[in-house]
N, C-alpha and C. Protein backbone atom coordinates (compact mmCIF):
# COMPACT_ATOMS: atom_id res chain seq x y z
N UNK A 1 14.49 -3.62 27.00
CA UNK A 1 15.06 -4.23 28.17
C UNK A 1 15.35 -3.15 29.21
N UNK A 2 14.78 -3.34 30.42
CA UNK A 2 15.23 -2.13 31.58
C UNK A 2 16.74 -2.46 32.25
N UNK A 3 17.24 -1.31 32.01
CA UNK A 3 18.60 -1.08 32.98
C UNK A 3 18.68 -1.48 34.29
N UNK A 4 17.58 -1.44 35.15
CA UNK A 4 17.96 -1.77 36.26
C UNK A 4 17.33 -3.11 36.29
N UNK A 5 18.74 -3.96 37.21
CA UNK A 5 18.82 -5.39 36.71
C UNK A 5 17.89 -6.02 38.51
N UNK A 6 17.02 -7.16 38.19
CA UNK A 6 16.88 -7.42 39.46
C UNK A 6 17.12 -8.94 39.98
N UNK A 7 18.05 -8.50 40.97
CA UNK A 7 19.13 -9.94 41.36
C UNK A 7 18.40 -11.22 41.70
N UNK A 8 17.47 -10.86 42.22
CA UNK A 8 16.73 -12.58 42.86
C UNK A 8 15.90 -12.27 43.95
N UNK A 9 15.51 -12.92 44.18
CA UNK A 9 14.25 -12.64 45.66
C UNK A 9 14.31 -14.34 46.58
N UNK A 10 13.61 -14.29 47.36
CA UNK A 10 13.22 -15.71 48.67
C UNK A 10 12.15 -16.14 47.78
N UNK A 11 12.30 -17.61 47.59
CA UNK A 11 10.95 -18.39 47.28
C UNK A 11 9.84 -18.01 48.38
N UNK A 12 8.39 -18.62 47.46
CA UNK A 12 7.36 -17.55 48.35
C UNK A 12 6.95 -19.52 48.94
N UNK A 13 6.32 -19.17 49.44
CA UNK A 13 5.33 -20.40 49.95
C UNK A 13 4.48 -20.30 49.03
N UNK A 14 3.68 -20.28 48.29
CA UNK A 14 2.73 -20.40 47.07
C UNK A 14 3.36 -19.61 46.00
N UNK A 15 3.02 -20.29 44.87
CA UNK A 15 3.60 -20.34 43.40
C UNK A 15 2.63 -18.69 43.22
N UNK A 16 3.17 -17.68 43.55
CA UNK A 16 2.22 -16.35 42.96
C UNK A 16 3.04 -15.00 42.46
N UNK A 17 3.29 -15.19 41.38
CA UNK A 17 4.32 -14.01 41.17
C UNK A 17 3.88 -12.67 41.22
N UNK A 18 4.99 -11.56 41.41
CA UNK A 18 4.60 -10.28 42.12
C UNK A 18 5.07 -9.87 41.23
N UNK A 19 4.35 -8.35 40.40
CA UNK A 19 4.94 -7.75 39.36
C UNK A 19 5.73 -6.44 39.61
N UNK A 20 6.29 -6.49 38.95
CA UNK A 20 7.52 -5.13 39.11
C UNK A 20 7.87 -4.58 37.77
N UNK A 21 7.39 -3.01 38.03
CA UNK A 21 8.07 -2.18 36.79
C UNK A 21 8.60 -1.55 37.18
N UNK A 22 9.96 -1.21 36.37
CA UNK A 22 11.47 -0.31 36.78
C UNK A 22 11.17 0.46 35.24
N UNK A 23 11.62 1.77 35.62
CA UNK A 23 11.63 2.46 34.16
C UNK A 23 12.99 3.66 34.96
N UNK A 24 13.53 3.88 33.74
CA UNK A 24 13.84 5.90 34.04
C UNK A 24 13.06 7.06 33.74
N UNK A 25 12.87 7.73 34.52
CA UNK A 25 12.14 8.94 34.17
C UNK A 25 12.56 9.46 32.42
N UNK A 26 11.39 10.10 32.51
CA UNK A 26 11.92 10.81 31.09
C UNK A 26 12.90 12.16 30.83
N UNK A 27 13.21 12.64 32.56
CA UNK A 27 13.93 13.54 32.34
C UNK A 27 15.42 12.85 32.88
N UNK A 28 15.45 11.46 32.92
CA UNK A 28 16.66 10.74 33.10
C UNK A 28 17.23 11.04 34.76
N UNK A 29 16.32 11.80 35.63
CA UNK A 29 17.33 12.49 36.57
C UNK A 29 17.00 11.28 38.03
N UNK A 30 15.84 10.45 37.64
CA UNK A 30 15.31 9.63 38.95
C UNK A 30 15.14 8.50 38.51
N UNK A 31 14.63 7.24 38.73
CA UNK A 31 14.12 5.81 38.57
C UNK A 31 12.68 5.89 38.91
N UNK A 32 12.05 5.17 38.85
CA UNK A 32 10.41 4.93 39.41
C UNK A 32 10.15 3.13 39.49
N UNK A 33 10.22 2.56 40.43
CA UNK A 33 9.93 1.48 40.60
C UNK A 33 8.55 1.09 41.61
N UNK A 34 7.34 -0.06 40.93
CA UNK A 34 5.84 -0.07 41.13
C UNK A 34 6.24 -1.62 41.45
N UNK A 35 5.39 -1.64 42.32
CA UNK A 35 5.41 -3.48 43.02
C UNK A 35 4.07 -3.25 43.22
N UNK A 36 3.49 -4.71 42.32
CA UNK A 36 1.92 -4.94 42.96
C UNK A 36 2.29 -5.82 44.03
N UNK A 37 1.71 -5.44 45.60
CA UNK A 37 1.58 -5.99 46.28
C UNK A 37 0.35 -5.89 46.92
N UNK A 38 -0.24 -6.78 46.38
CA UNK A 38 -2.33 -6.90 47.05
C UNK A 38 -2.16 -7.50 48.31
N UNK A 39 -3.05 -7.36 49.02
CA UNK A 39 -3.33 -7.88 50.37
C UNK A 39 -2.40 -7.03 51.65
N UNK A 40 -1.14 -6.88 51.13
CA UNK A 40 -0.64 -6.43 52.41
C UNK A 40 -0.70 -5.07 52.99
N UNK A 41 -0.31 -4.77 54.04
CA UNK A 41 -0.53 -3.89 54.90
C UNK A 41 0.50 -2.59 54.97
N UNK A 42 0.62 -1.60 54.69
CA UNK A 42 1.85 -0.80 55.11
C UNK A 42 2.61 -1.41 56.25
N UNK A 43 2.12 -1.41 57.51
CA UNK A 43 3.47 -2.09 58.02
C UNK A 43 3.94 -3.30 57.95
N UNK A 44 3.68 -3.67 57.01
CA UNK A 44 4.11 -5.52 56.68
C UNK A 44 5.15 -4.97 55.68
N UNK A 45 5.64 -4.00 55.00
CA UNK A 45 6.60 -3.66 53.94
C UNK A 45 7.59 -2.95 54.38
N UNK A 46 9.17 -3.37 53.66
CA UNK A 46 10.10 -2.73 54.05
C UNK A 46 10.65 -2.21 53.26
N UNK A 47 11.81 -1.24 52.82
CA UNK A 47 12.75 -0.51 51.80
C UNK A 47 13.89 -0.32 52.59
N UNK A 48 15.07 -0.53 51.78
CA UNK A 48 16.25 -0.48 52.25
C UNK A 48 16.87 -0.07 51.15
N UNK A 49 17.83 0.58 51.41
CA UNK A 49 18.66 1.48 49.94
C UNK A 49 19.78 1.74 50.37
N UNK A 50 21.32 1.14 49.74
CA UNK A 50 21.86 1.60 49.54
C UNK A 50 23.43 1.10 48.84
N UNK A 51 24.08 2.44 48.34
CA UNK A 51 24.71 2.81 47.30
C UNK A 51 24.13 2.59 45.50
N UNK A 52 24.06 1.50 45.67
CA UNK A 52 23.41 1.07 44.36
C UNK A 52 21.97 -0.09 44.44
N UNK A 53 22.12 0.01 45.58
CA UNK A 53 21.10 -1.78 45.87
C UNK A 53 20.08 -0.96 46.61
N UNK A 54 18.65 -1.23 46.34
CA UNK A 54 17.53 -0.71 46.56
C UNK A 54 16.60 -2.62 46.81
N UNK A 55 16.17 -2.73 48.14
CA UNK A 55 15.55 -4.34 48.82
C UNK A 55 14.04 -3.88 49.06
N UNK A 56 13.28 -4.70 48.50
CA UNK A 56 11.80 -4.44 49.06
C UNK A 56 11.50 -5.78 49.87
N UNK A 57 10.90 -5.43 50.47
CA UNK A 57 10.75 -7.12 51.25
C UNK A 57 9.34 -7.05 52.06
N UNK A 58 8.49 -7.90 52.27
CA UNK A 58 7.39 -8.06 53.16
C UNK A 58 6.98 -9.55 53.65
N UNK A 59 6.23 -9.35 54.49
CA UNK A 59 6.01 -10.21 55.29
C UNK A 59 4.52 -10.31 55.93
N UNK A 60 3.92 -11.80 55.15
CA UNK A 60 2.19 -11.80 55.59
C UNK A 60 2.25 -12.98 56.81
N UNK A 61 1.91 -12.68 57.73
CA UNK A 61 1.53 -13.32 58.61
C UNK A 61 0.27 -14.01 58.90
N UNK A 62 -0.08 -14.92 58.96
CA UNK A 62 -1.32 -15.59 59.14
C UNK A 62 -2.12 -14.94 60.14
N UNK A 63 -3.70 -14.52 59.85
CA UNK A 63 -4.01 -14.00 60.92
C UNK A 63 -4.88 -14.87 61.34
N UNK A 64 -5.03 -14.24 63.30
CA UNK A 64 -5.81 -15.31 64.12
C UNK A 64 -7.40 -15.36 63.53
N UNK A 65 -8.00 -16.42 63.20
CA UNK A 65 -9.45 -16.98 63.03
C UNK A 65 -9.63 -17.41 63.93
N UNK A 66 -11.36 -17.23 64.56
CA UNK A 66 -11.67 -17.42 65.31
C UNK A 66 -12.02 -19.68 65.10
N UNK A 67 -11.64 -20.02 65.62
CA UNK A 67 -12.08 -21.57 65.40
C UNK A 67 -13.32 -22.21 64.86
N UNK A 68 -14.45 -21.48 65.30
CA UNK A 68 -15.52 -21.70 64.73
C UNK A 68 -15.88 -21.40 63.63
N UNK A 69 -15.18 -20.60 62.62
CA UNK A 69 -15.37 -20.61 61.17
C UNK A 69 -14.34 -21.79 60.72
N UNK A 70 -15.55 -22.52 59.54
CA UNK A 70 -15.16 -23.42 58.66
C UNK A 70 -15.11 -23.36 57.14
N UNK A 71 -14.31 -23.18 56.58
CA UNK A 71 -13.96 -23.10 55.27
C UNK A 71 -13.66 -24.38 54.32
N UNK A 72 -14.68 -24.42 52.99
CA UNK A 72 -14.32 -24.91 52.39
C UNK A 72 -12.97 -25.00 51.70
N UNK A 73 -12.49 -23.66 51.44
CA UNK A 73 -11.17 -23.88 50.30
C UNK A 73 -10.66 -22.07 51.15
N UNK A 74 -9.78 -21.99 51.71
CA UNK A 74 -8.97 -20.80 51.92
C UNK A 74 -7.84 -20.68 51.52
N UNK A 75 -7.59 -19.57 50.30
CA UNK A 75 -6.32 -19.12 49.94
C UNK A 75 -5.52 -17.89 49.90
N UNK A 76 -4.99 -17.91 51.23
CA UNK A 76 -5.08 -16.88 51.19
C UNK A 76 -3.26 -16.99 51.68
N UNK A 77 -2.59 -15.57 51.43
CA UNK A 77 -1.36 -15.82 50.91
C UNK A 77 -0.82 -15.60 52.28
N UNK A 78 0.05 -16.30 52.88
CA UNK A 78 0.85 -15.85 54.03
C UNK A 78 2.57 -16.26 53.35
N UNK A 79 3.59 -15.34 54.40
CA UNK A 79 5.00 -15.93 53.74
C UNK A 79 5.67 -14.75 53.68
N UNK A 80 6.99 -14.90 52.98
CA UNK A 80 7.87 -13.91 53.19
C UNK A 80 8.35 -13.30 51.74
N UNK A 81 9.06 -12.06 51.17
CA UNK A 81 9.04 -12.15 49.55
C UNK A 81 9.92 -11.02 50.17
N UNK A 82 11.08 -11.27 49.48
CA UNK A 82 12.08 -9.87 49.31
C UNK A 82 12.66 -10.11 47.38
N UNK A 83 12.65 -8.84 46.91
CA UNK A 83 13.29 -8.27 45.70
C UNK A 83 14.51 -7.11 45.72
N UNK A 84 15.31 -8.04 45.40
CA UNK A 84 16.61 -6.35 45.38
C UNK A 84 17.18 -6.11 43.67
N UNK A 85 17.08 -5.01 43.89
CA UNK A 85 17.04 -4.31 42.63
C UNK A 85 18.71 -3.23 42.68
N UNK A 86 19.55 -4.24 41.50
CA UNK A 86 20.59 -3.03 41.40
C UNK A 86 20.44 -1.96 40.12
N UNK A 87 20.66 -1.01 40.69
CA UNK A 87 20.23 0.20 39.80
C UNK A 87 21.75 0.12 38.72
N UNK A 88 21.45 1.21 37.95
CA UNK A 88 22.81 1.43 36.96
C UNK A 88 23.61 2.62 37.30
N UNK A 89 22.87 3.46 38.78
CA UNK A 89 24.12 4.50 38.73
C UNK A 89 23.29 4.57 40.88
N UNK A 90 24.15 5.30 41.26
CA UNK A 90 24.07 5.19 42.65
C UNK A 90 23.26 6.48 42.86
N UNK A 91 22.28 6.23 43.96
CA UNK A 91 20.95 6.68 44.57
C UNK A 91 21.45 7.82 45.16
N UNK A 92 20.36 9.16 45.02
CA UNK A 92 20.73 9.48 46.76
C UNK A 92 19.14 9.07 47.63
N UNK A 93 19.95 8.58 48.79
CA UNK A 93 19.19 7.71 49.67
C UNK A 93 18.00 8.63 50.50
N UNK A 94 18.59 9.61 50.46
CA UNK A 94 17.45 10.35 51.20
C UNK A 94 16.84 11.18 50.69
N UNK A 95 16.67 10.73 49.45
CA UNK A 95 15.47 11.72 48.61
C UNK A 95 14.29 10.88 47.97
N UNK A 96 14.85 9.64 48.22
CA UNK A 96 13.82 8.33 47.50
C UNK A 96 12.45 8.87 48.46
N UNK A 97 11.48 8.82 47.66
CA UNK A 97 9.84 8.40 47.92
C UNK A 97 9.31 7.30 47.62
N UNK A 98 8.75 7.03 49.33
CA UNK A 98 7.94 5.78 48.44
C UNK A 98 6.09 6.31 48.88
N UNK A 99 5.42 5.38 47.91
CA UNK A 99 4.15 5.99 48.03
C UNK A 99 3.07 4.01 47.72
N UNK A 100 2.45 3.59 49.16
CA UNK A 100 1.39 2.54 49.05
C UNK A 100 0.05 3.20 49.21
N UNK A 101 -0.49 2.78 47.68
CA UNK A 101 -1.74 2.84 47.28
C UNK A 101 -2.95 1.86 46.72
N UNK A 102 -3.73 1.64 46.81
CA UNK A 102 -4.73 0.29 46.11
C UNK A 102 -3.93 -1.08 46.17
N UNK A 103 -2.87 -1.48 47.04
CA UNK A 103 -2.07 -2.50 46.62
C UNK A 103 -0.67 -2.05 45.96
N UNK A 104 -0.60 -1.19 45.46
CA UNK A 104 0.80 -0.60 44.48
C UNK A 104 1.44 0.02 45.36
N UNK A 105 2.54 -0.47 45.20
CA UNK A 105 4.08 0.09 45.65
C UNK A 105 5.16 0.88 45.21
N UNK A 106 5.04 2.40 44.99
CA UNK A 106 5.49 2.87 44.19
C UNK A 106 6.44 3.85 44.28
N UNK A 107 8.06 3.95 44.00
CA UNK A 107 8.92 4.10 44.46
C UNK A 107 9.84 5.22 43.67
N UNK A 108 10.00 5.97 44.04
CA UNK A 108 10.23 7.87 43.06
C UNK A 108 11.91 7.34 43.71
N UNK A 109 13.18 7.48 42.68
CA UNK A 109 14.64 7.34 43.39
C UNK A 109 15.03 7.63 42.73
N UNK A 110 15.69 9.29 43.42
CA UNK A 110 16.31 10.06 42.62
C UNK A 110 18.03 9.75 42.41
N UNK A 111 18.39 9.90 41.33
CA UNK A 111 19.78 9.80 41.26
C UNK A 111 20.45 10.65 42.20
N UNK A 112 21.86 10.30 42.50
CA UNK A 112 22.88 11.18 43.33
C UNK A 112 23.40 12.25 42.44
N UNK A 113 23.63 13.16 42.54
CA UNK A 113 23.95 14.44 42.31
C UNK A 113 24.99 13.96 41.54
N UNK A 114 26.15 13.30 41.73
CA UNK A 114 27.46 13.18 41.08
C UNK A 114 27.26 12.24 39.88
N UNK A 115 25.77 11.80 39.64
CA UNK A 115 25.63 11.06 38.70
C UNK A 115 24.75 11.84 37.27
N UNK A 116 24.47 13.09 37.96
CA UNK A 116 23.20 13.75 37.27
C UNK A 116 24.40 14.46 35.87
N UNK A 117 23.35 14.55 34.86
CA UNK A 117 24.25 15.68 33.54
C UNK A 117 24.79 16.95 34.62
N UNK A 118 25.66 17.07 34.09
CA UNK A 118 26.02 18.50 34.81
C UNK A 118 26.99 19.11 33.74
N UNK A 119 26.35 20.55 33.14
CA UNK A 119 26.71 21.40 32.04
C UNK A 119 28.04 21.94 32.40
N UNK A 120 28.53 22.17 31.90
CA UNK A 120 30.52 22.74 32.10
C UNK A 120 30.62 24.33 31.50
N UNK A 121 30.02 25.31 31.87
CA UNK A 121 30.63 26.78 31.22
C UNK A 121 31.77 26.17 30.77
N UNK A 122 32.11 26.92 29.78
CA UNK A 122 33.57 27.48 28.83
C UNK A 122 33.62 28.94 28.96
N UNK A 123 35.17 29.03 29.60
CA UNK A 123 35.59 30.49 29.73
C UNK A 123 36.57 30.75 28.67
N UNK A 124 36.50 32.23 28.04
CA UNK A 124 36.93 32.76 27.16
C UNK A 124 38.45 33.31 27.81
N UNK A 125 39.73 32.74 27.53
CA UNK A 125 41.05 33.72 27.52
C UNK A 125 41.24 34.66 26.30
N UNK A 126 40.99 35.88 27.11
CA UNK A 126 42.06 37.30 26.47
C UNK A 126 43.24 36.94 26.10
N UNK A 127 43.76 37.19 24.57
CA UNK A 127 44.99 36.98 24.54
C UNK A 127 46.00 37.96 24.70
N UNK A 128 46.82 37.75 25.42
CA UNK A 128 47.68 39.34 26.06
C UNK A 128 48.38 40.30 24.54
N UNK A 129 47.92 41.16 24.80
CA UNK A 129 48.31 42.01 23.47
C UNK A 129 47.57 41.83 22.80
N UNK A 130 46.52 41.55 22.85
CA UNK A 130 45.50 41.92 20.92
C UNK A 130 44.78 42.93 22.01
N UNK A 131 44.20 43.71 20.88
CA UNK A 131 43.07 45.03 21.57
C UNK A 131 42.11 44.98 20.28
């Protein structure tokens, strides 16, 4: 079961579900979250982040056809789709990467510093009078 929980999204106009993998890195220090999103465009996609809440959201717009093409059967996806994703420990916001490739949406979010392991030296007291 993945830790980071994801709250709900906008019904789409067609029944087509969008896949999403959330994992933690293996060195525990970032998240990596992948959205197949086929068809759309870099600027049709958005990211919003913050404290703990990380929103993907896009938006297909119908594009203009010229009138004189006639189609038997066109399916093609227009509509709106947002996913927000609460993480299990708080982001820092300005180190997240995102990277659209072949359709994939793929999202590098590094933890905040105050959330990362952080090792504690132990200092040694001299006890006054021993030699």
């Amino acid at each position: 079961m993945s830790a980071i929980i994801d709250t709900g999204s906008k019904p789409m106009e067609v029944n087509f579900q969008r896949v999403f993998n959330d994992n933690e890195s293996a060195d525990k220090l970032h998240y990596v979250i992948e959205a197949a999103l086929p068809g759309f465009k870099l600027e049709e996609l958005h990211i919003t982040a913050v404290g703990d809440t990380l929103t993907i959201s896009a938006v297909k717009k119908e594009e203009e056809k010229p009138e004189k093409e006639l189609y038997v059967r066109r399916e093609l996806y227009t509509g709106e789709m947002t996913r927000t994703f609460t993480l299990p420990a708080v982001m820092d916001v300005e180190k997240i990467e995102a990277v659209f490739e072949h359709g994939v949406l793929k999202l590098f979010i590094p933890k905040a510093e105050e959330v990362k392991p952080k090792e504690i030296p132990i200092k040694v007291k001299e006890l006054a009078g021993v030699h």
